[in-house]
Protein backbone atom coordinates (compact mmCIF):
# COMPACT_ATOMS: atom_id res chain seq x y z
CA UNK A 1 -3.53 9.48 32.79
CA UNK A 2 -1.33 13.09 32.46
CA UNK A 3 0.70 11.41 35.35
CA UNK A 4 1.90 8.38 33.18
CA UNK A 5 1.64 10.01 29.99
CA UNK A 6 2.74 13.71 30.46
CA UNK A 7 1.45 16.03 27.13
CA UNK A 8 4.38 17.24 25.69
CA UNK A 9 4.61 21.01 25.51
CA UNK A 10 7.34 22.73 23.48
CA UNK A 11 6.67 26.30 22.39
CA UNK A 12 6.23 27.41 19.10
CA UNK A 13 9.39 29.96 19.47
CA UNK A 14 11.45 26.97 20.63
CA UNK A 15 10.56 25.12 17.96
CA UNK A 16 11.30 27.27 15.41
CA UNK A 17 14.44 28.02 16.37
CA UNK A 18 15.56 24.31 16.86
CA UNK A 19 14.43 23.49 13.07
CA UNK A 20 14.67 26.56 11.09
CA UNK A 21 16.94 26.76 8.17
CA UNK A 22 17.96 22.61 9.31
CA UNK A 23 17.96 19.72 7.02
CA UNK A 24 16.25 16.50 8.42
CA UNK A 25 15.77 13.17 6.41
CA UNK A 26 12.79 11.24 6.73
CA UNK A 27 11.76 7.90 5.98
CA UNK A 28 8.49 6.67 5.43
CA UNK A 29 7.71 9.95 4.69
CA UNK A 30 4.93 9.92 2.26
CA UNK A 31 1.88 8.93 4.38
CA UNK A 32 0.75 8.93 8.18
CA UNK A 33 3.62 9.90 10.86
CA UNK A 34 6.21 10.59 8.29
CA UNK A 35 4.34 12.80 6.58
CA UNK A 36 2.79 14.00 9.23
CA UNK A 37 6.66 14.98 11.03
CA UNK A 38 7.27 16.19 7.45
CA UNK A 39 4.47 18.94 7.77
CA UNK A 40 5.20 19.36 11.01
CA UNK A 41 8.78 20.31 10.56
CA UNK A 42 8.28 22.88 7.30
CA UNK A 43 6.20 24.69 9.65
CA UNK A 44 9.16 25.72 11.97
CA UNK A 45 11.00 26.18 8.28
CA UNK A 46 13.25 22.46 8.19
CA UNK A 47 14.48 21.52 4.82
CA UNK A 48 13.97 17.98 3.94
CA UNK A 49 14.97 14.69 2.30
CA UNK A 50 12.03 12.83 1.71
CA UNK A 51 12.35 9.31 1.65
CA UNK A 52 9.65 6.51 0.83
CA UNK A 53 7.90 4.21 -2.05
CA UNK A 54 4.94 6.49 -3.60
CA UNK A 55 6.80 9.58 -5.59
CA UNK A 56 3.42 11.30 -6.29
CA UNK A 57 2.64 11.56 -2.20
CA UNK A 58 7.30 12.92 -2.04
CA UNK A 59 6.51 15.22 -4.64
CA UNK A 60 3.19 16.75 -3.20
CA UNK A 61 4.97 16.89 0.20
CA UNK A 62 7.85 19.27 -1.75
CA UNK A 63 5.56 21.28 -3.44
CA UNK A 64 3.98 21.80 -0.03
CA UNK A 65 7.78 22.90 1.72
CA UNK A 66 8.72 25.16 -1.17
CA UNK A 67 5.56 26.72 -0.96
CA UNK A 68 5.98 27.60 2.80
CA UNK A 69 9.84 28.79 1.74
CA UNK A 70 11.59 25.38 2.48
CA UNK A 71 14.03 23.23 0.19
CA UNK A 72 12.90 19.78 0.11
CA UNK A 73 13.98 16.46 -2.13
CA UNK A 74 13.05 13.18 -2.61
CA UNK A 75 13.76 9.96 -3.26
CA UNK A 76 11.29 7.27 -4.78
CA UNK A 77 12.18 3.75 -3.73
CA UNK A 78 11.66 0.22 -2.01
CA UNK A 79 14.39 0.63 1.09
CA UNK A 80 14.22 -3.61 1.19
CA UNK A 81 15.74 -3.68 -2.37
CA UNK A 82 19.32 -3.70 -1.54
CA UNK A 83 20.55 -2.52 -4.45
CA UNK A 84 18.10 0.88 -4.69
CA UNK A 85 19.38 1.40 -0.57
CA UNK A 86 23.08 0.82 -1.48
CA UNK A 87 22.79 3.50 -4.42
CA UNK A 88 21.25 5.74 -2.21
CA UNK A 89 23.58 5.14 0.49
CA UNK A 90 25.98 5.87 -1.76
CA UNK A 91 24.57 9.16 -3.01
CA UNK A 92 23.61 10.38 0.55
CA UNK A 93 27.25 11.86 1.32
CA UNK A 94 27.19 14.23 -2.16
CA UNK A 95 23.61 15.25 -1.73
CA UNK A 96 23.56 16.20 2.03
CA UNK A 97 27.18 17.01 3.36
CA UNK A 98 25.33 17.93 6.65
CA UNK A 99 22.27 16.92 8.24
CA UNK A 100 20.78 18.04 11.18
CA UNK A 101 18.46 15.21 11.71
CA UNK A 102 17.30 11.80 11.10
CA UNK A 103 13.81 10.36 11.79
CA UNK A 104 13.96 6.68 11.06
CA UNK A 105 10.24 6.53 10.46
CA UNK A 106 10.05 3.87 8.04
CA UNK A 107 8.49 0.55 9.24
CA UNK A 108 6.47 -2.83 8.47
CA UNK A 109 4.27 -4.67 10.61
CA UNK A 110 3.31 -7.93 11.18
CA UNK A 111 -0.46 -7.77 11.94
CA UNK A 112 -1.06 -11.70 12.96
CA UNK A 113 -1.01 -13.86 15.90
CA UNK A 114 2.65 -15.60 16.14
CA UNK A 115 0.85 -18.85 16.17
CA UNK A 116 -0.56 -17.77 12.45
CA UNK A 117 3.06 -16.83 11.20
CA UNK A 118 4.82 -20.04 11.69
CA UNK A 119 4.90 -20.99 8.29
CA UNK A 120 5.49 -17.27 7.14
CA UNK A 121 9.56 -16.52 7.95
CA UNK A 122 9.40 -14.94 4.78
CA UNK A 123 7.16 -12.11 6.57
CA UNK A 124 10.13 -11.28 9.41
CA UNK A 125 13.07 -11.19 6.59
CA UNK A 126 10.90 -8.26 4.70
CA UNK A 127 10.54 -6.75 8.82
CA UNK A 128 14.09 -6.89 9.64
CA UNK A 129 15.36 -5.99 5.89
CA UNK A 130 12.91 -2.62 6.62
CA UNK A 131 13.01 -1.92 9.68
CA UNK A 132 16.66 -3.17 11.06
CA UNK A 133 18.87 -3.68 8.03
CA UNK A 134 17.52 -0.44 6.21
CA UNK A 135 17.45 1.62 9.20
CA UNK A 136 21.12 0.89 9.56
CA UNK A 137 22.57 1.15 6.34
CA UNK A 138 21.33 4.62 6.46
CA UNK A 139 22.28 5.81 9.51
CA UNK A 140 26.15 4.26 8.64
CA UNK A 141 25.86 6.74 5.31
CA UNK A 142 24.65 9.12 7.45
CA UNK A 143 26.78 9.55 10.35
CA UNK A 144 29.54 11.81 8.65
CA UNK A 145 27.20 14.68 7.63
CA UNK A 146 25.46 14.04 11.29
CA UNK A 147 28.95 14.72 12.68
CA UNK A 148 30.00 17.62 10.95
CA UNK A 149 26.02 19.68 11.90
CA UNK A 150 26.11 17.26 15.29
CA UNK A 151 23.00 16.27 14.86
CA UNK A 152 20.64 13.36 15.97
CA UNK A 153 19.05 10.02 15.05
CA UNK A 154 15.77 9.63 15.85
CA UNK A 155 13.73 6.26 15.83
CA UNK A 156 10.12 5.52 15.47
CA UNK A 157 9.48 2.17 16.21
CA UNK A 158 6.09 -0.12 17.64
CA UNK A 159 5.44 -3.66 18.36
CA UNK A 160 5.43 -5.23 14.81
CA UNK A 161 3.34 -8.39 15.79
CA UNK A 162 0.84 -9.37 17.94
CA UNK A 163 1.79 -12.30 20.86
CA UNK A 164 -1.03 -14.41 20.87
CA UNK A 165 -1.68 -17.91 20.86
C-alpha cells in the first residue's frame, strides 16, 4: 500500500516555520478534521479564524490556541443561511486584512443510495448551498487579504453520496 498511498512526512522544524506567527481560517472547524487541522496548526503557533455552527466547541478551540500563545477568533453560524454568510463575507476584509491560509473544511453529506434520494432535491440544495455556494462566497471575500500575505486555498472535499441502485 506505501506505493499508492505514500505517508506523508514533513518535519516538525518545517512545519513550524511554514505556520508560525500565520493566520489561517477554517471552516467546519469545531469537530472532527477541522478541529482536528485547528489543533494541529496551534501546535506549529498559526493564529486562527474559527468558523462553524456550535460556539461552545469555537470557543473551547480558542481557549485551547491562547493557551499555547496563539490568537484565535470565531464565528458562530449556519454558512447555508445566506444572510449570516453575506454578513460575514462582509466583515471578513476588516477583521483579517491578510490571511495566510484557507482550509475549506466545511461539508455535508448525503449518506443514501441515489435511488433513495429521488424524491429528496431538497437534500442536494442544502449540499451545494454548503459545500459549493458557501465555499465560494468565502473564498471571493477572501482573495484580497490572500493576495496581499500570498497565501493559499485549501479544499477538503469526499464523495457526498453513495451510487447505488
Amino acid at each position: 500500500m506505501h506505493l499508492l498511498y505514500p505517508t506523508p512526512h514533513c518535519s516538525e522544524r518545517r512545519l513550524q516555520a511554514r505556520f508560525a506567527g500565520r493566520w489561517a481560517v477554517i471552516t467546519g472547524a469545531s469537530s472532527g478534521i477541522g478541529a482536528a487541522l485547528a489543533r494541529q496548526l496551534m501546535r506549529y503557533g498559526a493564529h486562527l479564524l474559527l468558523i462553524a455552527r456550535r460556539e461552545e466547541e469555537l470557543q473551547t478551540l480558542c481557549r485551547e490556541a491562547e493557551q499555547m500563545g496563539c490568537r484565535a477568533l470565531y464565528r458562530a453560524l449556519d454558512l447555508r443561511e445566506k444572510a449570516s454568510l453575506e454578513t460575514l463575507c462582509e466583515e471578513l476584509p476588516r477583521l483579517l486584512p491578510s490571511v495566510d491560509y484557507f482550509f475549506a473544511n466545511a461539508g455535508k453529506s448525503i449518506c443514501r443510495p441515489l435511488a433513495k434520494s429521488l424524491d429528496r432535491a431538497h437534500d442536494f440544495d442544502r449540499t451545494i448551498d454548503l459545500n459549493y455556494r458557501a465555499t465560494v462566497h468565502l473564498a471571493l471575500a477572501l482573495i484580497p487579504a490572500l493576495e496581499r500575505a500570498r497565501g493559499c486555498i485549501v479544499y477538503t472535499s469526499s464523495v457526498s453520496l453513495l451510487y447505488l441502485w
